[in-house]
Protein backbone atom coordinates (compact mmCIF):
# COMPACT_ATOMS: atom_id res chain seq x y z
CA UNK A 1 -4.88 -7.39 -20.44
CA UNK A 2 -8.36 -8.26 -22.03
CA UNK A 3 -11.12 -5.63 -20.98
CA UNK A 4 -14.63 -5.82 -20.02
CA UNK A 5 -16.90 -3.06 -19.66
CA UNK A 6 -18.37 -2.89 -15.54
CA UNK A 7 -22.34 -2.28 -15.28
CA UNK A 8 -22.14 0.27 -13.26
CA UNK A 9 -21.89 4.07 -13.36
CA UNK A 10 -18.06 5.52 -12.53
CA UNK A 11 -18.08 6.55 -8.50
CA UNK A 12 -16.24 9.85 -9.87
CA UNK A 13 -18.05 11.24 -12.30
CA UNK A 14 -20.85 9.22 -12.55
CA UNK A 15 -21.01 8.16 -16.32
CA UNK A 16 -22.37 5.20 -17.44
CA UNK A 17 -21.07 2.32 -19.81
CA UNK A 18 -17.25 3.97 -19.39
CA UNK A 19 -16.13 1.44 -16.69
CA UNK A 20 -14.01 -1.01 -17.96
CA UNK A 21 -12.47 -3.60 -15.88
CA UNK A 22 -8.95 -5.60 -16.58
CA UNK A 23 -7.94 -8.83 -14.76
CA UNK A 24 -4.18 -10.21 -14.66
CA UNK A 25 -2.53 -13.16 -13.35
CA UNK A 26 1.11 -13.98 -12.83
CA UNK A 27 3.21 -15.63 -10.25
CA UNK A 28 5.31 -13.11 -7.71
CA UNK A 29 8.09 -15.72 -6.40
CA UNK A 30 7.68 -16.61 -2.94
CA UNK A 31 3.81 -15.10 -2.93
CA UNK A 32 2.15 -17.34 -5.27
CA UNK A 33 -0.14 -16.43 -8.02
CA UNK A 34 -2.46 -13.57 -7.99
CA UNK A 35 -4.55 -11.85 -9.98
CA UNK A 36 -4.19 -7.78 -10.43
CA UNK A 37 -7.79 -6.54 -11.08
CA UNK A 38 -7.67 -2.85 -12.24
CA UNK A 39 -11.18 -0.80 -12.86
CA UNK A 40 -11.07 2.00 -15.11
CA UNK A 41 -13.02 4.92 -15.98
CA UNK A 42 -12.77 6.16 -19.67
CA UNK A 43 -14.44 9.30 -19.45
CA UNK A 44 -12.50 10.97 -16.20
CA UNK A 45 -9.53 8.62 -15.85
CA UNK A 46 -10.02 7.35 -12.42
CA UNK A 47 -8.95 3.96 -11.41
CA UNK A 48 -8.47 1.56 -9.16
CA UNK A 49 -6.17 -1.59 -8.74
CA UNK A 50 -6.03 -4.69 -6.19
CA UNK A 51 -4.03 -7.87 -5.67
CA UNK A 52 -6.26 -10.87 -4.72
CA UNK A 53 -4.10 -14.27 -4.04
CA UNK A 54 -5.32 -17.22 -5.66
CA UNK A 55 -4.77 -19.15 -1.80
CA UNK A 56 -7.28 -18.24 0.90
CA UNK A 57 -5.96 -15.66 2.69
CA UNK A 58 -6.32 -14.57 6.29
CA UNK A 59 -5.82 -11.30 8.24
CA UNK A 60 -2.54 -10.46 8.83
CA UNK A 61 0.83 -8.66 9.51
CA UNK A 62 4.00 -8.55 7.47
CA UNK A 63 7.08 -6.86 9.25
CA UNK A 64 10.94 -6.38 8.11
CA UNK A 65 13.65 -4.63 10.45
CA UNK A 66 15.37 -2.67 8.35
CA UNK A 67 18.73 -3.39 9.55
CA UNK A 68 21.00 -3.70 6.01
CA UNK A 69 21.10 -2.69 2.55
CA UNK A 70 19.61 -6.07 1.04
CA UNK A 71 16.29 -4.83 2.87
CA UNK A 72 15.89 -2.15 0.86
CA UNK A 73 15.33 -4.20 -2.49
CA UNK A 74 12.75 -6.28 -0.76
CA UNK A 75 9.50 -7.13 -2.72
CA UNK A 76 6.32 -5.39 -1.57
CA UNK A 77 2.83 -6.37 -2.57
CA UNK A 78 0.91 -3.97 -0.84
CA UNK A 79 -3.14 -4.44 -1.46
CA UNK A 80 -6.12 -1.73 -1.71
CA UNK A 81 -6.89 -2.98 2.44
CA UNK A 82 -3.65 -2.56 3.90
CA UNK A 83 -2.34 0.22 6.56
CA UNK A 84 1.11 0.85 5.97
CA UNK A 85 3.41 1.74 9.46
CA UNK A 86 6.62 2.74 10.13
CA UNK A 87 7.03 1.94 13.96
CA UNK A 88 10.30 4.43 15.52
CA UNK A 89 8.99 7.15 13.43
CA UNK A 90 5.28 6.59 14.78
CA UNK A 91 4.09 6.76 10.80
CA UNK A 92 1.01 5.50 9.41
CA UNK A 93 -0.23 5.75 6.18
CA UNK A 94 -4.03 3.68 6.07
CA UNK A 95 -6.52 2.93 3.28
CA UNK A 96 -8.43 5.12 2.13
CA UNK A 97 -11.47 5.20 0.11
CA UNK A 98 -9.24 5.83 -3.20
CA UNK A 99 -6.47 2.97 -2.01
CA UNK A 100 -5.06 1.16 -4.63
CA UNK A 101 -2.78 -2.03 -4.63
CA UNK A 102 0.91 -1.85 -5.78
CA UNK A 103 3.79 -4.18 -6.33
CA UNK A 104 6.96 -2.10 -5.28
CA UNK A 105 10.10 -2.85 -2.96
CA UNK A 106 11.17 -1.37 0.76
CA UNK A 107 12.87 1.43 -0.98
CA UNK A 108 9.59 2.72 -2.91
CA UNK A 109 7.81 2.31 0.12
CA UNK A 110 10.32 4.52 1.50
CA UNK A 111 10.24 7.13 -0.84
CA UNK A 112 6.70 7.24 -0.71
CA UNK A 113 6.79 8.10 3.06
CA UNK A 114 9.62 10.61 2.37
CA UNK A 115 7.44 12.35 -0.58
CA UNK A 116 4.47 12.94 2.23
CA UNK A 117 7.02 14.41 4.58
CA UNK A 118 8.50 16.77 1.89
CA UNK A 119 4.75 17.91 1.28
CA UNK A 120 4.11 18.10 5.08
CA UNK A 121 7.07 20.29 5.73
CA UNK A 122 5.84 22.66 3.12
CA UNK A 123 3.15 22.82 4.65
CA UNK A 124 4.83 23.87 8.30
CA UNK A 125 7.15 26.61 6.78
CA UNK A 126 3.69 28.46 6.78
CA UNK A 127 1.97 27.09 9.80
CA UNK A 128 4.85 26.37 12.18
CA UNK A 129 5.39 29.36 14.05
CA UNK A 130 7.78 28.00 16.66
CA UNK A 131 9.33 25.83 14.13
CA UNK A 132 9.35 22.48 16.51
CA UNK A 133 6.94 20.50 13.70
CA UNK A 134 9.41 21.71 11.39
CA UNK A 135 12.84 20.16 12.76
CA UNK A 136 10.36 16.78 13.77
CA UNK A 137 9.74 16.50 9.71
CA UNK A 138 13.40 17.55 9.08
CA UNK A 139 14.27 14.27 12.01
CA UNK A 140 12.16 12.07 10.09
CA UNK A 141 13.16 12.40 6.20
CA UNK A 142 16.66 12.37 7.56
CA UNK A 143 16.18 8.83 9.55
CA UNK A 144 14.12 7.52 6.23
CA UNK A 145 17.01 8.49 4.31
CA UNK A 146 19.64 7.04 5.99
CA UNK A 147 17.78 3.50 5.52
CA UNK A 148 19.46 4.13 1.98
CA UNK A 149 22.81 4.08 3.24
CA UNK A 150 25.90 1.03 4.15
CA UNK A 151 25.94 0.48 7.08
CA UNK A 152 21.91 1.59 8.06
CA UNK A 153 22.87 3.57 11.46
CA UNK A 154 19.48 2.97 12.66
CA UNK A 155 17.84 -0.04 11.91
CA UNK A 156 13.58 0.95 11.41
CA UNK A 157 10.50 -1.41 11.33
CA UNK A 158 8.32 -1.31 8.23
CA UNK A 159 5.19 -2.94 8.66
CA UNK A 160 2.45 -4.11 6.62
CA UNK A 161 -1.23 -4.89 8.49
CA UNK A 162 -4.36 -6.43 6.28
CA UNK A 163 -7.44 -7.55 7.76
CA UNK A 164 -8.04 -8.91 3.75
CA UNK A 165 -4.45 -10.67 4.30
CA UNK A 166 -3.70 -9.96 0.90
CA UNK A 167 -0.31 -8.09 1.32
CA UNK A 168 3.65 -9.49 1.76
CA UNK A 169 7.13 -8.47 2.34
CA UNK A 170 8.88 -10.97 0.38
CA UNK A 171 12.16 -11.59 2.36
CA UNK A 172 13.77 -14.02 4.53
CA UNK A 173 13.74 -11.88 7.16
CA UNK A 174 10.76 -10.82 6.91
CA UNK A 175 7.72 -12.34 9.72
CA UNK A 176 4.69 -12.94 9.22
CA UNK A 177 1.96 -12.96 11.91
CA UNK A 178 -2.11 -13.56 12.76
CA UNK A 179 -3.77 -10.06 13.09
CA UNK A 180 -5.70 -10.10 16.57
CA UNK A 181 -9.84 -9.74 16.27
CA UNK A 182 -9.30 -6.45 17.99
CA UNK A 183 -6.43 -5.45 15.08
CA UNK A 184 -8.89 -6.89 12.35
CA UNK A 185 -11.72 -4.75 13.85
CA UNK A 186 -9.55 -1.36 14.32
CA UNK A 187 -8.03 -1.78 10.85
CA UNK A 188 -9.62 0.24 7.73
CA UNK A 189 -10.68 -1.92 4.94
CA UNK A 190 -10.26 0.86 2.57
CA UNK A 191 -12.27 1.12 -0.63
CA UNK A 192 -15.70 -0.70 -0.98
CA UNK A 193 -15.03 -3.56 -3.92
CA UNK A 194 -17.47 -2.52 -7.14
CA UNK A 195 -20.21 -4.82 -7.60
CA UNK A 196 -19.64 -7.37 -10.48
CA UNK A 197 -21.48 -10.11 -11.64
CA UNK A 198 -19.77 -13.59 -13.17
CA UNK A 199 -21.32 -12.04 -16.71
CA UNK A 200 -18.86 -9.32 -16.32
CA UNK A 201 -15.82 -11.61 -16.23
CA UNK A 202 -16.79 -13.85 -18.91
């Protein structure tokens, strides 16, 4: 990946002339081609990365029932503007303003719920006096991790909502579906895009 160096000052640490911005295309089968636009800062090491489709895209929702072990290895693109849910479990994980866009499967998506509830339940062996958030968290990781197992005894809905319509589960079970206006409106948009110029990218 060619860089270029961004014109603007790093939203970290404020220095100027260390931003440097790569671009990437390839072709993820059954999404199309897309570009992976990463912006880096050389002097603290933040960064950022995105997925933009090279089709128009439109708001929308991507959902799998989790239901057998093929599910697991399903393809996630998952963009910068996308709220992440797990519906029987009541999770939500939504952009925020240091989002970034990965390309992972159900199973990393998975783990990376599992990874919050592990830091969570640290978090209750101190603050939990009654210990009822405790066994919730213990309830949870043990559903996610039984997602991992043949037969899944529970089946579990992962979602995938983007008012930018720029993520996909890539399966044939997966469905696809129009966000509402009202969704699109309640939805974070997470990070603001930095400002570049067509100089920037030539």
């Amino acid at each position: 990946m060619e860089e270029v160096v961004v014109e603007i000052p790093c939203p970290i640490c404020f220095e100027e002339g260390q931003v440097r911005m790569a671009t990437h295309i390839d072709e993820i089968p059954y999404f199309g081609e897309h570009t992976q636009v990463t912006v880096i800062c050389h002097a603290c090491g933040w960064r950022q990365s995105d997925f933009i489709p090279a089709d128009g895209a439109k708001p929308g929702c991507s959902k799998i029932v989790i239901s057998k072990p093929e599910h697991i290895s399903a393809r996630v693109v998952r963009s910068s503007s996308c709220t992440v849910r797990i519906i029987e479990l009541d999770l939500e994980v939504k952009p925020g303003t240091a989002s970034t866009g990965y390309v992972s499967n159900v199973e990393g998506v998975i783990n990376r719920f599992m990874e919050i509830i592990v830091m969570v339940t640290r978090q209750a062996y101190v603050d939990d006096a009654d210990g009822s958030d405790l066994k919730t968290l213990q309830e949870m990781h043990t559903t996610l991790l039984e997602l991992k197992e043949d037969p899944i005894p529970r089946p579990i809905t992962l979602e995938l909502l983007d008012p930018r319509g720029h993520s996909q589960i890539l399966h044939e079970d997966a469905e696809f579906r129009d966000l509402s206006p009202g969704e699109v409106e309640d939805l974070p948009l997470g990070p603001e895009a930095a400002v570049i110029s067509k100089d920037d990218l030539s």
